[in-house]
Protein backbone atom coordinates (compact mmCIF):
# COMPACT_ATOMS: atom_id res chain seq x y z
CA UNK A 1 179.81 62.90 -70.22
CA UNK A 2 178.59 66.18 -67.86
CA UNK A 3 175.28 64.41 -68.20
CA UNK A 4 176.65 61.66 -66.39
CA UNK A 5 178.48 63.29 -63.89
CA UNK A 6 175.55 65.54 -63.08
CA UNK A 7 173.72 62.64 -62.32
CA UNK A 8 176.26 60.94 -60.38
CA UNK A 9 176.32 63.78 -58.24
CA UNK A 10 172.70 64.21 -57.85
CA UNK A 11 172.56 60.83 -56.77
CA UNK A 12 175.23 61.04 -54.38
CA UNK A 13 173.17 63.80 -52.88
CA UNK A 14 170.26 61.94 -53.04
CA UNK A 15 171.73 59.02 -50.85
CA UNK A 16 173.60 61.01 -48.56
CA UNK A 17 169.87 63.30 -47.27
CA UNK A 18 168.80 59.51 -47.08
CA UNK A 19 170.59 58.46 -45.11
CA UNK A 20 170.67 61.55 -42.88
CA UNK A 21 167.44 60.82 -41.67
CA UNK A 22 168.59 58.22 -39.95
CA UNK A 23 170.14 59.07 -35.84
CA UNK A 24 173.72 59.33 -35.51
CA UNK A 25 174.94 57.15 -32.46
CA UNK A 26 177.70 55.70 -30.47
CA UNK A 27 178.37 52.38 -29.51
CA UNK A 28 179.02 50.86 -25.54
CA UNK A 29 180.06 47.54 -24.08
CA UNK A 30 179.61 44.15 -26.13
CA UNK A 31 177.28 42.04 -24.75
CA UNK A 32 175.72 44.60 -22.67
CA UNK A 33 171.84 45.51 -22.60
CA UNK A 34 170.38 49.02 -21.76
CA UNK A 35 168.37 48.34 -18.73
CA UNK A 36 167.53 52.25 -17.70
CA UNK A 37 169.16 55.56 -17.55
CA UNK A 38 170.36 56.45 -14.00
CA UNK A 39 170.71 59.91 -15.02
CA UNK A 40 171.39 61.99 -17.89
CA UNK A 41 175.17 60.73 -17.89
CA UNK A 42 174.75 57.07 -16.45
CA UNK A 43 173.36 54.12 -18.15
CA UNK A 44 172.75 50.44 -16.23
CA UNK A 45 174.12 47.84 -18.11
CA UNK A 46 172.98 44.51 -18.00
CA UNK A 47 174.78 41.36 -19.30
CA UNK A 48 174.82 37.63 -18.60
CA UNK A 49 176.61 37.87 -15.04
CA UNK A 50 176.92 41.46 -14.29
CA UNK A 51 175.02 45.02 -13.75
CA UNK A 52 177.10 47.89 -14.30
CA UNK A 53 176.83 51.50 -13.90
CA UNK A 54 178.30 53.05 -17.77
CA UNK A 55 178.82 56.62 -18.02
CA UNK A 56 178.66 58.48 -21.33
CA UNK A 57 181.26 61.29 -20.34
CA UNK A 58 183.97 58.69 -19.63
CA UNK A 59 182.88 56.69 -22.22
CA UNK A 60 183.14 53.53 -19.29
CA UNK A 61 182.14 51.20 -16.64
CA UNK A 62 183.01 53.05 -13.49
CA UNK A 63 181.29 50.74 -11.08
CA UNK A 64 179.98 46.88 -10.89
CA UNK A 65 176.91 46.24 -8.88
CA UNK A 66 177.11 43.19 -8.93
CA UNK A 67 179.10 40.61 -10.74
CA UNK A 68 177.38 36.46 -10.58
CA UNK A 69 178.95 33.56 -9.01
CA UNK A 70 179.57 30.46 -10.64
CA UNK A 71 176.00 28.87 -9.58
CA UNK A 72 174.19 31.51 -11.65
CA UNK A 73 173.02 30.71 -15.64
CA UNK A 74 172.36 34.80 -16.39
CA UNK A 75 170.05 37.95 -15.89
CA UNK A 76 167.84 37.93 -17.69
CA UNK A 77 168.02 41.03 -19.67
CA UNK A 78 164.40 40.80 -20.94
CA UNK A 79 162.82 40.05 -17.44
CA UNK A 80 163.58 43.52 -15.11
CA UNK A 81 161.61 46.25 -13.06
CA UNK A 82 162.51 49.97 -12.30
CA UNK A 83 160.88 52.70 -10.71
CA UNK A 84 161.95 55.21 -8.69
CA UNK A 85 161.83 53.19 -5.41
CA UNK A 86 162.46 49.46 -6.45
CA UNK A 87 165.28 48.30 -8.92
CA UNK A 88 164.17 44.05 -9.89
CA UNK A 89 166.08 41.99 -12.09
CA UNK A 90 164.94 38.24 -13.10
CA UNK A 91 168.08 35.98 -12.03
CA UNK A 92 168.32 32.36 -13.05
CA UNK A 93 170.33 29.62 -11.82
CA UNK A 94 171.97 26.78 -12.82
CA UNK A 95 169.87 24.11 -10.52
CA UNK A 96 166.83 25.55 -12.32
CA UNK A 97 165.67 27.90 -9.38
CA UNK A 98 165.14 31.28 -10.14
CA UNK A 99 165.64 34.46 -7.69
CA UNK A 100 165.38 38.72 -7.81
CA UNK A 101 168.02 40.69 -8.09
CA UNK A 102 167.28 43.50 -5.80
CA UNK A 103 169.07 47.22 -6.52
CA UNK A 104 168.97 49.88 -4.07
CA UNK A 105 168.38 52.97 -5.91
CA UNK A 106 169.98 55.12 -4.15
CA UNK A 107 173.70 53.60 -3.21
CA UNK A 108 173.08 51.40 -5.96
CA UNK A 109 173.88 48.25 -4.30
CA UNK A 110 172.67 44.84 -5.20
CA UNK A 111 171.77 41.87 -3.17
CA UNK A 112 170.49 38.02 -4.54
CA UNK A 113 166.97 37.35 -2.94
CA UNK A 114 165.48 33.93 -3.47
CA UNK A 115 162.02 33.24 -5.61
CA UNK A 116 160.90 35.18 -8.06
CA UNK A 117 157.07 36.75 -8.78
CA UNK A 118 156.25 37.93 -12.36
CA UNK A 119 155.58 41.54 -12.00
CA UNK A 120 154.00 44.34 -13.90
CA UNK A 121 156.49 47.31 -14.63
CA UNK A 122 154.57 50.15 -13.58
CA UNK A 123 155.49 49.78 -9.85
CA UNK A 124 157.18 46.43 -9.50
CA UNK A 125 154.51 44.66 -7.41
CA UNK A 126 153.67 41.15 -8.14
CA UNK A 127 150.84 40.80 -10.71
CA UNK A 128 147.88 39.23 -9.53
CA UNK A 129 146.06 36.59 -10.42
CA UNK A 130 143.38 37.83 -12.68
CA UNK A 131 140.24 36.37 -11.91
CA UNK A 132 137.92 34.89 -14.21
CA UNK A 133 135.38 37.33 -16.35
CA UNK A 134 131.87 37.47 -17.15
CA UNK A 135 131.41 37.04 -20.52
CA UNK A 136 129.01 40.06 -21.10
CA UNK A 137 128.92 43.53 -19.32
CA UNK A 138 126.63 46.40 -19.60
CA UNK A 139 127.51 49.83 -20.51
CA UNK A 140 124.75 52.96 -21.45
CA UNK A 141 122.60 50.10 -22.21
CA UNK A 142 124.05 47.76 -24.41
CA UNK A 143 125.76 44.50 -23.68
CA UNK A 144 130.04 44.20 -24.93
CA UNK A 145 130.91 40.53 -24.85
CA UNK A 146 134.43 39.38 -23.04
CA UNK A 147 137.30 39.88 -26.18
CA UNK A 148 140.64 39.81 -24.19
CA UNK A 149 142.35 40.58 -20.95
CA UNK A 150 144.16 43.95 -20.98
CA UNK A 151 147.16 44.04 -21.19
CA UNK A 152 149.48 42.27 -18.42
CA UNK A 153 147.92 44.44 -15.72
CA UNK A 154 149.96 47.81 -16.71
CA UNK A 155 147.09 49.80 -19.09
CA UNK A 156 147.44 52.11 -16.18
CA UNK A 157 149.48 52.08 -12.93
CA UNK A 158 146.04 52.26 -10.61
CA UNK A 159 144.88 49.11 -11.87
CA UNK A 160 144.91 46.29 -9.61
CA UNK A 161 145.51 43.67 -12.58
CA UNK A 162 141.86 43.16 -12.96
CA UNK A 163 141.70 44.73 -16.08
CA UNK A 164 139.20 43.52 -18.99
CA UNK A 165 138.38 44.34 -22.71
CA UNK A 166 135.12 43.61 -24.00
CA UNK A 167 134.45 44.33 -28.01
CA UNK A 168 130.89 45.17 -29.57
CA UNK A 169 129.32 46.31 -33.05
CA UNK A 170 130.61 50.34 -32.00
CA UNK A 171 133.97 49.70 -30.07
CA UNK A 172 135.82 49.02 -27.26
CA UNK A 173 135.20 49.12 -23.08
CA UNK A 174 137.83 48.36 -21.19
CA UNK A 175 136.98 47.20 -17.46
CA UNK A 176 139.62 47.84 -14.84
CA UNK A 177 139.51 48.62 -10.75
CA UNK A 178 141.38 51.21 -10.37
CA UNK A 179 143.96 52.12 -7.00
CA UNK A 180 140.27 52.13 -4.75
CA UNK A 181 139.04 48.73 -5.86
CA UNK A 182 136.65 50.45 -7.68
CA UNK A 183 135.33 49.09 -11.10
CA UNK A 184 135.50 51.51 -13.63
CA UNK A 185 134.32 51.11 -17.86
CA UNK A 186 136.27 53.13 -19.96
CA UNK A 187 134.33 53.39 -23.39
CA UNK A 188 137.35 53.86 -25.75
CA UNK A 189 134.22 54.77 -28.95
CA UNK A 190 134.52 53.47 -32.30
CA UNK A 191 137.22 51.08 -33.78
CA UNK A 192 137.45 53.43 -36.88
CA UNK A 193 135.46 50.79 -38.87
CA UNK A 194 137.99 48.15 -38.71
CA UNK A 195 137.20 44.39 -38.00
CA UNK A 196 137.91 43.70 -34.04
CA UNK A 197 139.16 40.42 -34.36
CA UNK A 198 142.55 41.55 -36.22
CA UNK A 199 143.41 43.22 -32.55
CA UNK A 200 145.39 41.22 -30.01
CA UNK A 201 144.49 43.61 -27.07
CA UNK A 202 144.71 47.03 -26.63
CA UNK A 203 147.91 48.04 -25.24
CA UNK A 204 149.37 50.95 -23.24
CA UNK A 205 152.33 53.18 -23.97
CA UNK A 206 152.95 56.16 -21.03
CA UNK A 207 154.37 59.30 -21.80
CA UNK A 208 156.39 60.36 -18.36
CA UNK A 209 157.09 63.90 -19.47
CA UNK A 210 153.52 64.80 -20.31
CA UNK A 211 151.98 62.36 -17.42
CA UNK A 212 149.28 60.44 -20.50
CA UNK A 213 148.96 57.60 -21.65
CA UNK A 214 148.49 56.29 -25.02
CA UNK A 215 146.15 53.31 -25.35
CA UNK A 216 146.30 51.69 -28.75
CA UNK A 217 145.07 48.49 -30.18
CA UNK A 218 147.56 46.06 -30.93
CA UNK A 219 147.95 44.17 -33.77
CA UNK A 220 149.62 41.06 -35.49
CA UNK A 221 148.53 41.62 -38.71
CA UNK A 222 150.42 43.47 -41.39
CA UNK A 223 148.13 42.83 -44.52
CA UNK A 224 145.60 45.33 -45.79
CA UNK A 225 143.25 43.01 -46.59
CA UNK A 226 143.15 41.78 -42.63
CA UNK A 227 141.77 45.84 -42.12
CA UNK A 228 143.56 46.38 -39.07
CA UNK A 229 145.28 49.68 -40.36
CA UNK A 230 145.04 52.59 -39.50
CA UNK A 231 144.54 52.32 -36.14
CA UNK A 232 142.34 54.60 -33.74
CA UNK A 233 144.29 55.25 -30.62
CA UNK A 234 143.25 57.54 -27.26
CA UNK A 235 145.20 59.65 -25.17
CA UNK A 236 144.17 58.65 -21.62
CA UNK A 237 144.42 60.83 -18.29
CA UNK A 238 145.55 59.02 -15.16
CA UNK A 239 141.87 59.28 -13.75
CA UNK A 240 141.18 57.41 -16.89
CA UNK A 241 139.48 60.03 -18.33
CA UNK A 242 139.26 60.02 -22.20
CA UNK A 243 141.48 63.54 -23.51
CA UNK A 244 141.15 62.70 -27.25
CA UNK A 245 141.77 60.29 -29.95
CA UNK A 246 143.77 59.90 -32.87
CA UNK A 247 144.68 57.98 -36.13
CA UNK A 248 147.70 55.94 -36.04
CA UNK A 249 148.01 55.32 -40.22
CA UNK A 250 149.68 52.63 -41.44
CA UNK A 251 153.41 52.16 -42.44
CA UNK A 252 155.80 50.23 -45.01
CA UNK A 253 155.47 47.16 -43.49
CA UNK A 254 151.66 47.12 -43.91
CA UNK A 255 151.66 45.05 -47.37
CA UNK A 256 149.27 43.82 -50.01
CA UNK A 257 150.13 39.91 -49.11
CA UNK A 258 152.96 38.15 -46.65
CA UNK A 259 155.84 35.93 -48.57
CA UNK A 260 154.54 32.90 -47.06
CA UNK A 261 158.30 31.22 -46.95
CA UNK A 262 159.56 34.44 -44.73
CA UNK A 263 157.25 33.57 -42.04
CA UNK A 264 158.13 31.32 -39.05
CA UNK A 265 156.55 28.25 -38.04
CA UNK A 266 154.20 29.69 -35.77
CA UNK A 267 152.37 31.63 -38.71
CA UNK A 268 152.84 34.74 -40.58
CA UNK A 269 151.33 36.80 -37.57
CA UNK A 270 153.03 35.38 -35.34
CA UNK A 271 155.88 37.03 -36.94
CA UNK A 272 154.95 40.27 -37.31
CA UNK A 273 155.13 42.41 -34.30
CA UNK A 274 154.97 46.51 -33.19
CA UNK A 275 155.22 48.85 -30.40
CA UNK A 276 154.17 52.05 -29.88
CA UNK A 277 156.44 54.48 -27.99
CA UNK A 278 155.31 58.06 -26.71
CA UNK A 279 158.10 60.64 -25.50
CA UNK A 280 157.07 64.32 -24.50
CA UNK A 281 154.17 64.39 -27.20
CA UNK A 282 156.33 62.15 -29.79
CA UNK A 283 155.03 59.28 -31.04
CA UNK A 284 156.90 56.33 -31.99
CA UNK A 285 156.56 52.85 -33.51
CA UNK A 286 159.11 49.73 -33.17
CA UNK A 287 158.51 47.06 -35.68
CA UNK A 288 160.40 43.47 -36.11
CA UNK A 289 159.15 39.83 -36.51
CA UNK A 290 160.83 37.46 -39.65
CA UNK A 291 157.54 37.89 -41.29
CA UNK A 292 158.35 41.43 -41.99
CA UNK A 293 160.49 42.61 -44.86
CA UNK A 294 163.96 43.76 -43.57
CA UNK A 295 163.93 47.17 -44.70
CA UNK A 296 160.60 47.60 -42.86
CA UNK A 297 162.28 46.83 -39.67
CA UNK A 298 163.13 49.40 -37.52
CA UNK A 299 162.05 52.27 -35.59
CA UNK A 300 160.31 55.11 -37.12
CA UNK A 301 158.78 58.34 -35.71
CA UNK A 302 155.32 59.67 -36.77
CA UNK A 303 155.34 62.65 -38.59
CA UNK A 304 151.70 63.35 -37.47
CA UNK A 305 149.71 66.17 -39.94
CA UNK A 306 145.79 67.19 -39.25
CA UNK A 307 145.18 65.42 -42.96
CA UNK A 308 145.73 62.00 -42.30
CA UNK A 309 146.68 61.29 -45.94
CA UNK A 310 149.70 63.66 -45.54
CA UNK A 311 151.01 62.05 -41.99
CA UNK A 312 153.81 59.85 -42.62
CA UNK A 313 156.49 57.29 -40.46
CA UNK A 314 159.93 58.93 -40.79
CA UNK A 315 162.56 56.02 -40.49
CA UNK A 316 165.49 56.94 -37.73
CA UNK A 317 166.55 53.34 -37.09
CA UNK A 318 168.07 51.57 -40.43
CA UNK A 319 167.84 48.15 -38.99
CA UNK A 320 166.30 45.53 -36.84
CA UNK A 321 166.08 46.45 -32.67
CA UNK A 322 166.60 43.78 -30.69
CA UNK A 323 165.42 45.30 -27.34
CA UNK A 324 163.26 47.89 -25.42
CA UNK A 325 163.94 51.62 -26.43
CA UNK A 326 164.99 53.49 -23.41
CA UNK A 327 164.22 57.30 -23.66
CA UNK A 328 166.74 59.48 -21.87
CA UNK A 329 165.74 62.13 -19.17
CA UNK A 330 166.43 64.70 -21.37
CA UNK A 331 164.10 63.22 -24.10
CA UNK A 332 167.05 63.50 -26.40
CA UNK A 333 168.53 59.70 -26.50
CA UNK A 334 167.55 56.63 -27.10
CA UNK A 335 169.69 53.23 -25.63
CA UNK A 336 168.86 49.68 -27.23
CA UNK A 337 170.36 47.07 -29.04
CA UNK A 338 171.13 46.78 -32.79
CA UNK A 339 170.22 43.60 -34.87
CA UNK A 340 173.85 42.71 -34.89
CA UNK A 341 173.97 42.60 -30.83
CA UNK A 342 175.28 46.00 -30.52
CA UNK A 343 174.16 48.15 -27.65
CA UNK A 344 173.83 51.60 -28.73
CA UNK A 345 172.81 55.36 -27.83
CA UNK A 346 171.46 57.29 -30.90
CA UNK A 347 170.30 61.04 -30.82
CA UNK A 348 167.07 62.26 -30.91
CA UNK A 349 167.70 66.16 -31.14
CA UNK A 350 170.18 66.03 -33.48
């Protein structure tokens, strides 16, 4: 009998240093989205027909920007722009038109402008159209042949939107113009022996405290076999200089084979999706998609060691995020939205 209640309290131990590693965190308006932090006390709020300004200390809305009319359909919560100098939200109506909703950052007041131009989120502007590629380019000699456009013009904020990847036998060059109009190749070295075709494109996540950015290939696929994991990442300067590179090793949801009748019509890959975050050095990873076991869903941080073999993903998020992770100014907080709808803050520092 002491046996068994030693071992009913060892387990309770056990599960409750589980699930401390996960982030404590509060809850804010239903049906709200995190759009940005204003400050390190204000949060806008984004739902269906209304931007709000929500501070933490009052634990409320304490002013509407600006509140739809009947003639609108939504905001789209998953279509907005900020940067220090232009505030752009997606608006779409009900006769099928769709207009910007323009926020002055500094009164924060909002005004409905008609038509609407897909933008990058670096600085707001209007992407380009990219023009067509050559197929081949040269670099120190040898010829890279056209893989994939970069990513949505916003690898780095100089680029124009004319921004190439090209994939050969030893790696990577990305091609991109930067704020001169001048082309540039960026030879991002070897692919740490993995097979090319399992990336998508290689992607860009920017560090604001630290000014770098972290260019990673991304990937769809989640099985060993496809050899995509671990990945080789690089820590870019804003001249696009190369600082260094890294491994980014695989996590839980990296599996022998997919369950076939998880995955949605699309395909298996199609269904298996990831992010990489970077926050004042910190690296993070956001992975969903159906195709993806449950309790591999989530957000994790890497607990990065010199030996890759002891470098691990420390799970902080216990569920499914349903939205972009929104860093606070003091690096402490993260806003986004749960699985079950819920907008949330949860603590970093804790």
């Amino acid at each position: 009998m002491k046996s068994m209640k030693k071992f009913q309290v060892a387990l309770l131990i056990f599960f409750i240093a589980t699930k401390a590693q996960a982030l404590t965190h509060e809850g804010l308006p239903d049906k709200s989205t995190p759009a940005m932090w204003i400050d390190e006390k204000n949060l806008l709020l984004i739902s269906d027909h209304e931007i709000s300004q929500y501070n933490l200390e009052q634990k409320s809305v304490v002013k509407v920007l600006y509140r739809a009319d009947k003639n609108l359909l939504s905001l789209n919560s998953s279509s907005f722009c900020f940067t220090p100098n232009r505030w752009m939200i997606r608006a779409d109506k009900l006769d099928g038109t769709i207009s910007t909703l323009e926020i002055d950052p500094k009164n924060l007041t909002a005004k409905l402008e008609n038509g609407f131009d897909n933008f990058n989120t670096f600085d707001c502007k209007a992407s380009p159209t990219l023009a067509s590629p050559p197929p081949t380019i040269s670099h120190n000699n040898k010829t890279y042949s056209f893989f994939r456009f970069a990513p949505r013009a916003q690898l780095v904020k100089e680029t124009d939107g004319e921004t190439f990847l090209y994939g050969g036998s030893d790696g990577f060059v990305v091609s991109a113009k930067n704020s001169k109009g001048v082309d540039k190749k960026i030879f991002l070295g070897g692919a740490n022996g993995q097979n090319i075709e399992s990336f998508d494109f290689i992607n860009s996540a920017f560090d604001k405290a630290r000014d770098f950015y972290l260019w990673y290939p991304h990937t769809s696929h989640f099985e060993k076999e496809q050899g995509a994991w671990p990945l080789r990442a690089w820590w870019v300067a804003r001249d696009l200089t190369i600082a260094s590179d890294l491994i980014i090793p695989a996590g839980p949801w990296v599996i022998e084979k997919y369950d076939c009748t998880k995955c949605p019509e699309c395909g298996c890959e199609c269904g298996s999706q990831m992010r990489l975050y970077v926050n004042d050095g910190r690296i993070f990873i956001k992975i969903w998609g159906e195709s993806v076991d449950k309790e591999n869903r989530g957000f994790y941080e890497l607990i990065h060691a010199t030996d890759l073999e002891k470098s691990f993903w420390k799970k902080l998020i216990l569920e499914d995020v349903k939205s972009e992770i929104l860093f606070s100014p003091d690096n402490c907080r993260i806003a986004y939205v749960s699985e079950k709808n819920e907008a949330k803050i949860s603590n970093l520092c804790n």
